[in-house]
C-alpha atoms as a PDB file:
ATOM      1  CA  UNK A   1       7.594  -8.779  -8.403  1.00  0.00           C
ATOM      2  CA  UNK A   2       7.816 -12.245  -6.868  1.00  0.00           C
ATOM      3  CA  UNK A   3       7.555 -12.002  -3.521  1.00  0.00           C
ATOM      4  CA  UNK A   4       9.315 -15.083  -0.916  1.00  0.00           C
ATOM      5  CA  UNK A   5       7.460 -15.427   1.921  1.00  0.00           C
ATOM      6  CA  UNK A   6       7.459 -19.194   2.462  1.00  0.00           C
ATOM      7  CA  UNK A   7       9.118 -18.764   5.151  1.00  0.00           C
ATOM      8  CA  UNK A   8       7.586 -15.708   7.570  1.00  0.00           C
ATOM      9  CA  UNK A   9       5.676 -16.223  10.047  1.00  0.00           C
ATOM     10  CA  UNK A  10       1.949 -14.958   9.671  1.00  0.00           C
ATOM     11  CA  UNK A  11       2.477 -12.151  12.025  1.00  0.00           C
ATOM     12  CA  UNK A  12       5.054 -10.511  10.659  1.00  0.00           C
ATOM     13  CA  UNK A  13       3.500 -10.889   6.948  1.00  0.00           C
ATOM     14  CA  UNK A  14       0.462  -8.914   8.825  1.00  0.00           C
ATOM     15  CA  UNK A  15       2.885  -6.577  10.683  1.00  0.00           C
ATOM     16  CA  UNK A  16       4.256  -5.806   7.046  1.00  0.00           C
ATOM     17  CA  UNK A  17       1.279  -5.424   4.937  1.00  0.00           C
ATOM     18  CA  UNK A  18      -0.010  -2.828   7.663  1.00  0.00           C
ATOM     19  CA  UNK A  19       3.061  -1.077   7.374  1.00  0.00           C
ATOM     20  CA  UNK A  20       3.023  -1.120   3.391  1.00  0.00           C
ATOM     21  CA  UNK A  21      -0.570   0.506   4.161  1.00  0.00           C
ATOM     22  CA  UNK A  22       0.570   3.226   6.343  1.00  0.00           C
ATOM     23  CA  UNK A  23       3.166   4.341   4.240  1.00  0.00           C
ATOM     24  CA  UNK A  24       0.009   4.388   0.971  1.00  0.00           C
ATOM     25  CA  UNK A  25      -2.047   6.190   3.480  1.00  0.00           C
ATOM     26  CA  UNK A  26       1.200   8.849   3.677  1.00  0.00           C
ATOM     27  CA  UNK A  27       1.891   8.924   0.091  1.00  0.00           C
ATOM     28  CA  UNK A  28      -1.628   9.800  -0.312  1.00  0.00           C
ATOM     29  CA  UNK A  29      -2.011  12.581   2.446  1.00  0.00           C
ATOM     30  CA  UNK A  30       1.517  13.854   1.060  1.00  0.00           C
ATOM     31  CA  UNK A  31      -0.485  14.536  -2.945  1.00  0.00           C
ATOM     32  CA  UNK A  32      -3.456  15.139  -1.419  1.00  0.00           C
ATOM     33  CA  UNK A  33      -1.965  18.311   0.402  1.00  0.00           C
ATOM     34  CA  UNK A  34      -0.450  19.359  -2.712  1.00  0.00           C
ATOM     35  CA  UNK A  35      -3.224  19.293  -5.062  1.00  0.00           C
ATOM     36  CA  UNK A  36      -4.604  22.240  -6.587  1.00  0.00           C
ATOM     37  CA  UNK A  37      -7.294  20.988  -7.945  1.00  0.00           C
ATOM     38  CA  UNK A  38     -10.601  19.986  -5.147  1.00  0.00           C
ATOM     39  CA  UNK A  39     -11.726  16.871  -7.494  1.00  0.00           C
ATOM     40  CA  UNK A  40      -8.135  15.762  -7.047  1.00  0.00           C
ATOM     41  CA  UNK A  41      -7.950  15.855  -3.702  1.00  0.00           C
ATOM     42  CA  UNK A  42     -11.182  14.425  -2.980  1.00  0.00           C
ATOM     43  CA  UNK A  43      -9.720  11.463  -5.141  1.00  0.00           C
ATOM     44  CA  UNK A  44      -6.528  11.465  -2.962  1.00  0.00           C
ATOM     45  CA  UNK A  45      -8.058  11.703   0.318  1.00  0.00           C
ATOM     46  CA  UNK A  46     -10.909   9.082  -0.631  1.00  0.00           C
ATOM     47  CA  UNK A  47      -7.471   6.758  -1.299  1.00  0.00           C
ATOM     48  CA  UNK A  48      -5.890   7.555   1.711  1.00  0.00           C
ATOM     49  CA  UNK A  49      -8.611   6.458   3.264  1.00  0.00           C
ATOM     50  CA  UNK A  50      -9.363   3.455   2.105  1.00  0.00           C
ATOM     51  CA  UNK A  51      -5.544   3.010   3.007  1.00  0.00           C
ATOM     52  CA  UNK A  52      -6.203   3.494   6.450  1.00  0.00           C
ATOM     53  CA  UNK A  53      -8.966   0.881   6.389  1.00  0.00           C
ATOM     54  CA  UNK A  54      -6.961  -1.517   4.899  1.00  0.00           C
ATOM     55  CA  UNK A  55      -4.163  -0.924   7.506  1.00  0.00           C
ATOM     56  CA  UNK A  56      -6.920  -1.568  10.048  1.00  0.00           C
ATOM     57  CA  UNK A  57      -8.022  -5.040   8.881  1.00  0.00           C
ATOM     58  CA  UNK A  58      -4.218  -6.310   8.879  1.00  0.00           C
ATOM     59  CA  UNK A  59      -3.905  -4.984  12.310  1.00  0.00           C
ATOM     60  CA  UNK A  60      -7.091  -6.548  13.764  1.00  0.00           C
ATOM     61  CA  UNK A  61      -6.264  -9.673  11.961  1.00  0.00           C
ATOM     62  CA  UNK A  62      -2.744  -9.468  13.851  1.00  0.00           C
ATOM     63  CA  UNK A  63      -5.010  -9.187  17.440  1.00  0.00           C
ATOM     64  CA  UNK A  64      -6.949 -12.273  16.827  1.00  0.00           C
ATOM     65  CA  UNK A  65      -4.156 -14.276  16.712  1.00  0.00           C
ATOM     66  CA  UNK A  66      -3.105 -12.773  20.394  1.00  0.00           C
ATOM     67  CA  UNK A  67      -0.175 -10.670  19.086  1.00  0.00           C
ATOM     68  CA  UNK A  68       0.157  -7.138  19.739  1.00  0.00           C
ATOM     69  CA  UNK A  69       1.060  -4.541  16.544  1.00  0.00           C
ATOM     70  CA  UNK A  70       4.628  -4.000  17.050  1.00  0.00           C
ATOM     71  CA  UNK A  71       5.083  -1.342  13.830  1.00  0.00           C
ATOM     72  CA  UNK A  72       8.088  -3.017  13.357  1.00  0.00           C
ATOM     73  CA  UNK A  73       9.254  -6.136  11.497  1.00  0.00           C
ATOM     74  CA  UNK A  74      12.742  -8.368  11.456  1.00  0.00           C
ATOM     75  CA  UNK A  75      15.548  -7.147   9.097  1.00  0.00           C
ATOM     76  CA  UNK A  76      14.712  -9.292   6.236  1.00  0.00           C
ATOM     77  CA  UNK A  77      10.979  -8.028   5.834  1.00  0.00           C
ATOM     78  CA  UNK A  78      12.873  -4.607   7.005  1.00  0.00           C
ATOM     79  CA  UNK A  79      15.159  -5.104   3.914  1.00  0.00           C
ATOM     80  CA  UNK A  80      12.469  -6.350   1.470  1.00  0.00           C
ATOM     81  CA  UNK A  81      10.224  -3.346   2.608  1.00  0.00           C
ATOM     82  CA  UNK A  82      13.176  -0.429   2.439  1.00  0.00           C
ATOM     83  CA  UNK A  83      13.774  -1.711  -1.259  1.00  0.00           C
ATOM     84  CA  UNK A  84      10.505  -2.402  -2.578  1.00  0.00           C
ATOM     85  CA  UNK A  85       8.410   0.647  -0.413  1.00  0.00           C
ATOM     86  CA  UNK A  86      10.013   2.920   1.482  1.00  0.00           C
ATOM     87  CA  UNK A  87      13.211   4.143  -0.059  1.00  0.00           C
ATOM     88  CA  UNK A  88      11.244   4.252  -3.292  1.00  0.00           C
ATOM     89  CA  UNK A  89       8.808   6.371  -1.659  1.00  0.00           C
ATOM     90  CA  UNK A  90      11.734   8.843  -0.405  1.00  0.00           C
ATOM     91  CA  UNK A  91      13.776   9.399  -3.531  1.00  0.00           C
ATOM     92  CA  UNK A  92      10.057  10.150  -5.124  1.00  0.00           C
ATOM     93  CA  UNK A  93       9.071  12.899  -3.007  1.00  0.00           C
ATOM     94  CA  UNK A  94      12.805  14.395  -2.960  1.00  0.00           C
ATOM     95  CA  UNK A  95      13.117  14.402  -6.792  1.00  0.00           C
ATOM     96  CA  UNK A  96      12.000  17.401  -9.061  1.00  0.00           C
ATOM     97  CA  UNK A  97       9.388  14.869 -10.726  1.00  0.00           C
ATOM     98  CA  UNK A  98       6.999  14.705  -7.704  1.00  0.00           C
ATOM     99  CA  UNK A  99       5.622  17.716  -9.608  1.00  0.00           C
ATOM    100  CA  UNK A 100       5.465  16.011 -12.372  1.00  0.00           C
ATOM    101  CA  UNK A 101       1.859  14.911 -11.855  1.00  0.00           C
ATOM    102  CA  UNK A 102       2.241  11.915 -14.237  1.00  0.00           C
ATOM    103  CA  UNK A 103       5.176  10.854 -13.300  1.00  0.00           C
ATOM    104  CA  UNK A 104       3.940  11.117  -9.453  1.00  0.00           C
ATOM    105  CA  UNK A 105       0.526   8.995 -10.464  1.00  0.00           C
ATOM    106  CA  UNK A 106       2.468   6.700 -12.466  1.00  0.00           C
ATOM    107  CA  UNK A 107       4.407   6.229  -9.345  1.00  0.00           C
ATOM    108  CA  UNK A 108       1.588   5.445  -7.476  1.00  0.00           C
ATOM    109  CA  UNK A 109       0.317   3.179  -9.961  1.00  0.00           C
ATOM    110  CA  UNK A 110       3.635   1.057  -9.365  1.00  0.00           C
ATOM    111  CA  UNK A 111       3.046   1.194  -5.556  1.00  0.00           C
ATOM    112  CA  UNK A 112      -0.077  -0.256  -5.959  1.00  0.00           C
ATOM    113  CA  UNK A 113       1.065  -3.535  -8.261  1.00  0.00           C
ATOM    114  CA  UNK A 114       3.820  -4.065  -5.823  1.00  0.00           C
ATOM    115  CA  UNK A 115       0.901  -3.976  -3.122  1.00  0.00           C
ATOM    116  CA  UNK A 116      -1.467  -6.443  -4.964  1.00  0.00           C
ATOM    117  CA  UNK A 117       1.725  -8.867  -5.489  1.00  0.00           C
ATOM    118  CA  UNK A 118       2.630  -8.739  -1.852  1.00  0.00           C
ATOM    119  CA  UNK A 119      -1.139  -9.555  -0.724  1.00  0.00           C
ATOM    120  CA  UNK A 120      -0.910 -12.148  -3.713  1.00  0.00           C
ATOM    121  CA  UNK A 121       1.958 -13.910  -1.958  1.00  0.00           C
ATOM    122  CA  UNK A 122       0.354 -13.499   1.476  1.00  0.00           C
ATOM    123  CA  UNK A 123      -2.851 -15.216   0.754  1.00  0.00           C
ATOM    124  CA  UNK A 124      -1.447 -18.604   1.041  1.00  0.00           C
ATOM    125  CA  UNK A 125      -0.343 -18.166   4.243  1.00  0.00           C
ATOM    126  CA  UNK A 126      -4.214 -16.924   5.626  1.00  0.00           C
ATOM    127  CA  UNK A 127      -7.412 -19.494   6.463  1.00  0.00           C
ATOM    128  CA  UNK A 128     -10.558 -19.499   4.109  1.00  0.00           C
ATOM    129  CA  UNK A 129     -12.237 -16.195   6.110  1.00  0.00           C
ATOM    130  CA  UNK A 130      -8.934 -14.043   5.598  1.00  0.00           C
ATOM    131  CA  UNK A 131      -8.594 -14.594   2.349  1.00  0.00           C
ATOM    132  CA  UNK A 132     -11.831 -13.524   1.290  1.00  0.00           C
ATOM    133  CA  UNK A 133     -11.100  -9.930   3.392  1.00  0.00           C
ATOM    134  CA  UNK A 134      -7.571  -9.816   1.474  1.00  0.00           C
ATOM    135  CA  UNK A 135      -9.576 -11.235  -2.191  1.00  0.00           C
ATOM    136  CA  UNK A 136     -11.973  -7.753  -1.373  1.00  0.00           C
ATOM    137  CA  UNK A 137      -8.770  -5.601  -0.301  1.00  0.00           C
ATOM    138  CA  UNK A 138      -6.816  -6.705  -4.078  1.00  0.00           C
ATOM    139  CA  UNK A 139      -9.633  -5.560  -5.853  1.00  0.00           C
ATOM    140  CA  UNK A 140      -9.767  -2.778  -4.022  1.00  0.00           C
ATOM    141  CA  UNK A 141      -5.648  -2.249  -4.733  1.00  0.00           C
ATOM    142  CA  UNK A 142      -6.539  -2.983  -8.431  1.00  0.00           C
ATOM    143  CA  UNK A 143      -9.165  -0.506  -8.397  1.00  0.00           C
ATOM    144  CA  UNK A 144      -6.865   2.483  -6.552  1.00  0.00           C
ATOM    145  CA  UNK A 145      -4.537   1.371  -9.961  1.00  0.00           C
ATOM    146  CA  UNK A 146      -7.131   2.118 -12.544  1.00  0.00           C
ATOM    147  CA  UNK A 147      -9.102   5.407 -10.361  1.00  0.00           C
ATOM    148  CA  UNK A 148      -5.011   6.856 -10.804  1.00  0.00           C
ATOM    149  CA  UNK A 149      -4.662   5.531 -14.211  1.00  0.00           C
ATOM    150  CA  UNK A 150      -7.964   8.051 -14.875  1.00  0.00           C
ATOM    151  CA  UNK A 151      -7.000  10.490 -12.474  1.00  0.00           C
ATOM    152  CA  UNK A 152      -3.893  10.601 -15.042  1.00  0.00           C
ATOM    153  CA  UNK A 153      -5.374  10.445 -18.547  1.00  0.00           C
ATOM    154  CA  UNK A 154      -7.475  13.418 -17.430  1.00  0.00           C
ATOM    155  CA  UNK A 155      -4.904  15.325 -16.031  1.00  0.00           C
ATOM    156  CA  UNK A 156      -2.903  14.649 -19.337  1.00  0.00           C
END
């Protein structure tokens, strides 16, 4: 996905990447607490984690430019984050196929592209020091990709 942030101000494209984050960290706990199997959820929770720290570097990046983490963004980031995020997120965990542990990983696999494309369009928008942290924080998206892509062909 092509994402249009010309546009947005720098604080809310932080304000939105650390919500994005929050809701990876609770898509995470969420499988995490339903795995059976202990490898699993050491794989989950070691994602959720990294979630968490990834949430933390948008919001300290917020702070150093003076503004204070609102965990709230206008209605077109809103919009652009129901679609793309949240509502996707919903329907997945009420449908039958969040038991479906492919289907579920697969899922999360998705979640993750439409994470690396946001950051992708972000990094313009960020000085030379940022957009190292974000460069380290895409490869660690692209890596949370391929661990599920495993996590999946073993589980297969």
């Amino acid at each position: 996905m092509e994402w249009n942030l010309e546009n947005v101000e720098i604080e809310d494209l932080l304000e939105m990447a650390a919500i994005v984050e929050q809701s990876g960290f609770d898509f995470y706990a969420r499988l995490s607490a339903r795995a059976d199997e202990l490898r699993l959820k050491n794989e989950l929770k070691f994602l959720r984690d990294e979630e968490a720290l990834h949430k933390a570097f948008f919001l300290e990046q917020l702070r150093k430019r003076g503004a204070v983490p609102r965990g709230s963004v206008g209605p077109a980031l809103q919009e652009m984050l129901e679609r793309e995020f949240i509502a996707p997120m919903d329907r997945m965990f009420a449908s039958p196929d969040i038991k479906d542990n492919d289907k579920t990983l697969r899922f999360g696999e998705a979640l993750e592209e439409k994470s690396i494309d946001l950051y992708a369009g972000m990094r313009p928008a960020l000085g030379e020091p940022q957009q190292a942290a974000l460069d380290r924080i895409i490869a660690q998206k692209q890596e949370h990709r391929r661990k599920l892509e495993l996590i999946r062909s073993f589980s297969a």
